[in-house]
Protein backbone atom coordinates (compact mmCIF):
# COMPACT_ATOMS: atom_id res chain seq x y z
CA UNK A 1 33.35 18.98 -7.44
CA UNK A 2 32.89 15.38 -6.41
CA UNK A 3 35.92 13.81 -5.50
CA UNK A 4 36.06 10.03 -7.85
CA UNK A 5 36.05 8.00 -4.77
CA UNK A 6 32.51 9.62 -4.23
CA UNK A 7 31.07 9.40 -7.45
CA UNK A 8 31.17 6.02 -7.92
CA UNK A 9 29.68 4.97 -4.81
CA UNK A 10 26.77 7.71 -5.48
CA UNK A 11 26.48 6.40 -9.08
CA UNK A 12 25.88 2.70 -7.94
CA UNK A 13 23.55 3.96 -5.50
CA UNK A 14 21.55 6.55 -8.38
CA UNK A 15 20.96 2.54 -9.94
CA UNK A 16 19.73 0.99 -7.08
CA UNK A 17 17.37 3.87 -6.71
CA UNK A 18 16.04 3.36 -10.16
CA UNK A 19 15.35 -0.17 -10.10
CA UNK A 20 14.05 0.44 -6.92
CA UNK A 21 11.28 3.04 -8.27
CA UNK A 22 11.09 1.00 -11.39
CA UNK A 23 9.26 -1.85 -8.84
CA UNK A 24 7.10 0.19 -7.02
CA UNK A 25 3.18 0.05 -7.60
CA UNK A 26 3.45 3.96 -5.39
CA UNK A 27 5.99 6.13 -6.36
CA UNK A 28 8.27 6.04 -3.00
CA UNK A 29 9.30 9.65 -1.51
CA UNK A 30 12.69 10.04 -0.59
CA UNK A 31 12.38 8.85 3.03
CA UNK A 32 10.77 5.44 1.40
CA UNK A 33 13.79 5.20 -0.75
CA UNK A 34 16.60 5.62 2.29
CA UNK A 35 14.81 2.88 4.02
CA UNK A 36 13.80 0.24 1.27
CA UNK A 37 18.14 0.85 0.41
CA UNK A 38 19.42 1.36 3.82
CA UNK A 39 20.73 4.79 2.73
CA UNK A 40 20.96 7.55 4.75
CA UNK A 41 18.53 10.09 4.45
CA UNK A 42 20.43 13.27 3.83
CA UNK A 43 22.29 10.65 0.82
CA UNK A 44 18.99 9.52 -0.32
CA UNK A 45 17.30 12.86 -0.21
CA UNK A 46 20.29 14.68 -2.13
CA UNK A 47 20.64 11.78 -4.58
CA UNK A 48 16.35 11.94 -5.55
CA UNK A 49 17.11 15.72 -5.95
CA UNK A 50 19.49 16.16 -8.69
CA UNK A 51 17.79 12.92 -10.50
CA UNK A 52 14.78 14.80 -10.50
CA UNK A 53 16.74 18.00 -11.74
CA UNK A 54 18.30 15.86 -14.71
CA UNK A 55 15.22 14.07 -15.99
CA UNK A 56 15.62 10.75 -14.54
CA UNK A 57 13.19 10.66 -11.83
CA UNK A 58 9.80 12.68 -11.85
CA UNK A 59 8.12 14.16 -8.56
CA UNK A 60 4.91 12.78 -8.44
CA UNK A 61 3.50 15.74 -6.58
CA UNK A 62 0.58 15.02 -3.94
CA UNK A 63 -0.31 15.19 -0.49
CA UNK A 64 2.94 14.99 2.10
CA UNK A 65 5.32 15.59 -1.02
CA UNK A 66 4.36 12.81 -3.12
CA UNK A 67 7.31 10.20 -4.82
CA UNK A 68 9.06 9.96 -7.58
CA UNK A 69 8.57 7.61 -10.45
CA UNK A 70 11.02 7.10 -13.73
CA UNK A 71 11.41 10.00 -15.40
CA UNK A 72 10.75 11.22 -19.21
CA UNK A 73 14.84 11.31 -20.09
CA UNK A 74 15.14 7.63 -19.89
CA UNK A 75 12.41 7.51 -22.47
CA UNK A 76 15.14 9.67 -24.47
CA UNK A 77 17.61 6.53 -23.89
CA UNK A 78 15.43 4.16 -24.59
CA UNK A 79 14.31 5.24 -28.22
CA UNK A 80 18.31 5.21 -28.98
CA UNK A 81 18.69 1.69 -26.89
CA UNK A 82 15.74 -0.21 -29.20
CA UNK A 83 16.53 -0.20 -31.98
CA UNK A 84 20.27 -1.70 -31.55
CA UNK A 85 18.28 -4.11 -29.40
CA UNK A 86 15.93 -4.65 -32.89
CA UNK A 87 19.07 -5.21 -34.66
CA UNK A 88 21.37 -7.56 -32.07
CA UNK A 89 17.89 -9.89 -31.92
CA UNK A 90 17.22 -9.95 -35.62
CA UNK A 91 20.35 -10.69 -36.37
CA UNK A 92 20.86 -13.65 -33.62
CA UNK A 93 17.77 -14.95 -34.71
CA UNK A 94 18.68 -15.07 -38.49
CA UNK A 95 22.35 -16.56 -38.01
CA UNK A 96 20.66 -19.59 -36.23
CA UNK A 97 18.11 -20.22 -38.51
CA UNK A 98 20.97 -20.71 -41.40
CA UNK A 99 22.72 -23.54 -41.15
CA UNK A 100 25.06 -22.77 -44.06
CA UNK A 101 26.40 -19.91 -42.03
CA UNK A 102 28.19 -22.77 -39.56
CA UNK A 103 31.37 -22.55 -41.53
CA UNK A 104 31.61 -19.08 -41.49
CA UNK A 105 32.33 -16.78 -38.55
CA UNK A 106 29.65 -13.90 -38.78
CA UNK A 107 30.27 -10.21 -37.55
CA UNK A 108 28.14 -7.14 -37.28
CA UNK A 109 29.44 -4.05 -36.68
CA UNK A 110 28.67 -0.16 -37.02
CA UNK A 111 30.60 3.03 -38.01
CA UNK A 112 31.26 5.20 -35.61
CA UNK A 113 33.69 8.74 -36.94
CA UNK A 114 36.75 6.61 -38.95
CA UNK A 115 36.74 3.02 -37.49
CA UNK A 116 34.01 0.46 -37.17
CA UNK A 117 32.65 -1.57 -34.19
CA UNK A 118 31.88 -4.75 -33.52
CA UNK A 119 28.46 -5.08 -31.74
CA UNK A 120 27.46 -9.06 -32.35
CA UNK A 121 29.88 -11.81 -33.73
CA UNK A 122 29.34 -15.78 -33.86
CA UNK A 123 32.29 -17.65 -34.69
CA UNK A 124 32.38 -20.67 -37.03
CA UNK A 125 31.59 -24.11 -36.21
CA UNK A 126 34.84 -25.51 -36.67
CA UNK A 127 36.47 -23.14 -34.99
CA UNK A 128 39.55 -21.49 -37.11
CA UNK A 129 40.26 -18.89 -35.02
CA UNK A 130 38.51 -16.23 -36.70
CA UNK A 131 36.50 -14.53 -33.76
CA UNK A 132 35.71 -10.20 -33.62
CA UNK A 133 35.21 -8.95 -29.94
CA UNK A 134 32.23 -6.99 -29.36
CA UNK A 135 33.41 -4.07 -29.00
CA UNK A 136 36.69 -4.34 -31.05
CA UNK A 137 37.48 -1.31 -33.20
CA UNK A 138 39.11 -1.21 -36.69
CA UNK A 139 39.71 1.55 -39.18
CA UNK A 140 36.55 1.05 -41.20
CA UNK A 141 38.34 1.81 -44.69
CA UNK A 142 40.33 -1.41 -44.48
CA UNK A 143 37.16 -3.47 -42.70
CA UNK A 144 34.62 -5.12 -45.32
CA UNK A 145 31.97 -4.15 -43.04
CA UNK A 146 33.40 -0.62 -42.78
CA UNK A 147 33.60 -0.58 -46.40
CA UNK A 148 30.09 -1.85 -47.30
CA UNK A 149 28.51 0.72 -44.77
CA UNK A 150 30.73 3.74 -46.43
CA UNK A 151 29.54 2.15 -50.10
CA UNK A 152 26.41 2.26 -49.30
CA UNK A 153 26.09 5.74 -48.31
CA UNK A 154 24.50 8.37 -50.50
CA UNK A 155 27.02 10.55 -52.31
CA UNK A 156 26.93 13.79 -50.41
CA UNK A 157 27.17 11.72 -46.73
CA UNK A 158 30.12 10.04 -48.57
CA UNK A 159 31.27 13.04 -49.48
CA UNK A 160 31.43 14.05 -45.89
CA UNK A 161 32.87 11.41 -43.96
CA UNK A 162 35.78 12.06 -46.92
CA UNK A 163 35.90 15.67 -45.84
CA UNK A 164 35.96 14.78 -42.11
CA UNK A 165 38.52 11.98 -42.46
CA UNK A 166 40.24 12.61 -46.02
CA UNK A 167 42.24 9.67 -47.40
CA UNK A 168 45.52 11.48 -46.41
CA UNK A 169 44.79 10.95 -42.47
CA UNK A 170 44.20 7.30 -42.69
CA UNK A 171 45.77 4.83 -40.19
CA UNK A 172 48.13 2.35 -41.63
CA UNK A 173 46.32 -0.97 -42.42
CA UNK A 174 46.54 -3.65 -40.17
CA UNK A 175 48.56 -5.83 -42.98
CA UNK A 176 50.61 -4.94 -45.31
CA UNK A 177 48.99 -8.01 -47.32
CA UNK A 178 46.25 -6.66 -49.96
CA UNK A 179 44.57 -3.76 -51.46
CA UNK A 180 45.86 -0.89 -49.21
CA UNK A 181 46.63 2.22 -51.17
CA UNK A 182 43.84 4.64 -50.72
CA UNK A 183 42.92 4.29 -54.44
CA UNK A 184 42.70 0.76 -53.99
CA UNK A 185 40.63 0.98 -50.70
CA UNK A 186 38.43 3.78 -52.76
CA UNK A 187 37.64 1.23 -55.71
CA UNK A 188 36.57 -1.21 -53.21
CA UNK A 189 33.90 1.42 -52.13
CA UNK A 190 32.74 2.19 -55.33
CA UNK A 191 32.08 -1.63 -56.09
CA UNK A 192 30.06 -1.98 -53.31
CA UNK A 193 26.60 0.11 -55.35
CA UNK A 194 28.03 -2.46 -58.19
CA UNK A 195 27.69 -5.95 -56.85
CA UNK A 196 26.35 -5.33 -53.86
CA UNK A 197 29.27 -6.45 -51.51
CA UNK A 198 32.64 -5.40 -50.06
CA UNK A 199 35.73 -7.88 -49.88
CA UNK A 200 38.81 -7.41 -47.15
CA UNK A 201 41.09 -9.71 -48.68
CA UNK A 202 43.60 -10.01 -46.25
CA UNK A 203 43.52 -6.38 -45.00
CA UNK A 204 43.06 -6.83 -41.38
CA UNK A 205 44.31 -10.62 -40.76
CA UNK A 206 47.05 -12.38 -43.08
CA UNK A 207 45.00 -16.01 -44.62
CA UNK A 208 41.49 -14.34 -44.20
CA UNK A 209 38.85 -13.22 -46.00
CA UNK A 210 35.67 -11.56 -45.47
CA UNK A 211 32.47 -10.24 -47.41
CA UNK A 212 30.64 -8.02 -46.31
CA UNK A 213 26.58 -6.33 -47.26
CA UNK A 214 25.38 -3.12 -45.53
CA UNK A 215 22.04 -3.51 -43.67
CA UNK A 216 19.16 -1.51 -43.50
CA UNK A 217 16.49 -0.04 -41.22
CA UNK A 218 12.75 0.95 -42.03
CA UNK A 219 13.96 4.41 -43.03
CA UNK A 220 16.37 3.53 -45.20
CA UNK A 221 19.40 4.12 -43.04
CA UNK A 222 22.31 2.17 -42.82
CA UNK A 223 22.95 1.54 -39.57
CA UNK A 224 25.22 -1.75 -39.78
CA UNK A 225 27.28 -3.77 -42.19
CA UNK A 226 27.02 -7.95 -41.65
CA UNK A 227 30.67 -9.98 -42.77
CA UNK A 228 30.67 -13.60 -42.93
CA UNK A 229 34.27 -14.57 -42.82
CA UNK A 230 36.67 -17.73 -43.51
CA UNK A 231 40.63 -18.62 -44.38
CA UNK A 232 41.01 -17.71 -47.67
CA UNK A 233 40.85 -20.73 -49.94
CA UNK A 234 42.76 -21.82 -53.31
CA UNK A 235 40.27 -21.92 -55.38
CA UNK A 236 39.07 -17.65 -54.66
CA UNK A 237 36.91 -16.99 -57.78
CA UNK A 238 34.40 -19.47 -57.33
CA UNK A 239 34.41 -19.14 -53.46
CA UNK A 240 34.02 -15.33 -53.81
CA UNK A 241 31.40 -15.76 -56.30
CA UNK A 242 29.23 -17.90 -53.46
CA UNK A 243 30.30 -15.75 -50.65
CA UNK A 244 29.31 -12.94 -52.14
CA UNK A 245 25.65 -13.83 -52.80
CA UNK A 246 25.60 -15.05 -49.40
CA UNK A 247 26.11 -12.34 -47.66
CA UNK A 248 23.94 -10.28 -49.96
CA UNK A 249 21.39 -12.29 -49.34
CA UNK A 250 21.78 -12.38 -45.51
CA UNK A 251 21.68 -8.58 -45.37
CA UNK A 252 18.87 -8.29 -47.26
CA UNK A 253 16.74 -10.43 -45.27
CA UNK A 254 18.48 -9.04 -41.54
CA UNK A 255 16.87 -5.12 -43.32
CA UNK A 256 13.71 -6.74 -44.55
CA UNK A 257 13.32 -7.67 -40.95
CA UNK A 258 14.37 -4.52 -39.36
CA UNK A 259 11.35 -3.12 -41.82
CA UNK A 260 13.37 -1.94 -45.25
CA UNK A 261 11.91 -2.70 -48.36
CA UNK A 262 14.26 -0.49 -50.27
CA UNK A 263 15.64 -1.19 -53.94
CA UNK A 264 18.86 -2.96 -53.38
CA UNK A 265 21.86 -2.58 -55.81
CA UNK A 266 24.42 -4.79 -57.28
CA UNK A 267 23.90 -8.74 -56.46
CA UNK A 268 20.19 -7.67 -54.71
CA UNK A 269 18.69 -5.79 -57.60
């Protein structure tokens, strides 16, 4: 077994080798390769080898042993890479063109098993502190972007994700400030196919809120749920009202990009 001083050096060097073949108007043989990289050729040759064996180089075949060019598994990464790319873009693209989003600080994040995470974030203009990490990780029951994906589901997946993480194996919330009791965190679910949104008031940071809509792809999947967030104000039914309809509508038009043109329920019916 490779020692982990000697896989890491081998795994750079497995990159340079791609990019390297990914520039080349002839596929390079494995001699090419050692000398464009300054690798030695028994490294070089044993490296091209098992990257041919696992998909991500092809042997060209030819007179004098041919090269190698990219091979067909990193067309298998690729078709999982786009469309997160599709997503990151659209929604990028959207948050600039909407000026009323400065005084909010807008998240995106998928569900991956229990928690969500954070894949794109933009914080607000005047900066209150409210920021999401890409790559942060929160339980997604206690999340309003967790919460609009999981309300959003069809029954049966819902069903599911219950089964596979049932209400009596949930984390503790973040706060001990708002709706936290699994009932409560249920009801917020359920009112997601209602109006359309989900609400953390307060669940994951004390004085914030955030509203969240699940987004949609050309199938019909949701693969992401879009929070605009804020301190919460005095005056919440009003505010909640607006924010709500907001972020409705900014979902809607981040899916109708990505290609849905679904029937929407609650506040996008």
């Amino acid at each position: 077994m490779m020692k982990e001083s000697e896989s890491v050096p081998a795994l750079r060097r497995a990159v340079k080798i791609l990019d390297l073949v990914s520039t080349q108007d002839t596929p390079p043989n494995a001699a090419a390769i050692a000398r464009l990289l300054d690798l030695p050729r028994s490294s070089a040759h044993g490296l091209v080898t098992v990257m041919a064996e696992l998909g991500l180089l092809e042997a060209t075949g030819g007179s004098g042993g041919g090269g190698f060019r990219l091979g067909s598994r990193l067309l298998d990464w690729a078709v999982q890479v786009s469309p997160r790319q599709d997503l990151l873009n659209a929604f990028h693209q959207l948050i600039g063109e909407r000026p009323e989003l400065g005084a909010y600080t807008v998240s995106l994040s998928t569900l991956e098993g229990e928690d969500v995470v954070y894949v794109a974030s933009r914080a607000n203009e005047k900066g209150f502190g409210i920021h999401y990490n890409v790559g942060l990780r929160l339980p997604a029951m206690y999340t309003a972007t967790g919460m609009a994906q999981l309300g959003a589901m069809e029954g049966a997946a819902l069903r599911k994700w219950l089964t596979l993480y049932p209400m009596s194996s949930w984390p503790a919330p973040p706060t001990t400030t708002g709706a936290s009791a699994p009932v409560a965190v249920m009801d917020e679910i359920a009112g997601v196919r209602r109006r359309g949104y989900a609400v953390d008031d307060e669940q994951v940071q004390v004085g914030v809120w955030c509203f969240a809509a699940p987004v949609h792809d050309l199938a019909g999947n949701v693969v992401a749920g879009l929070g605009i967030s804020q301190p919460k104000p005095k005056d919440t039914l009003k505010q909640a009202e607006a924010m709500g309809r907001l972020v409705v509508s900014i979902a809607q038009t981040l899916s109708g990009r990505l290609g849905y043109r679904g029937r929407w329920g609650g506040l996008g019916e």
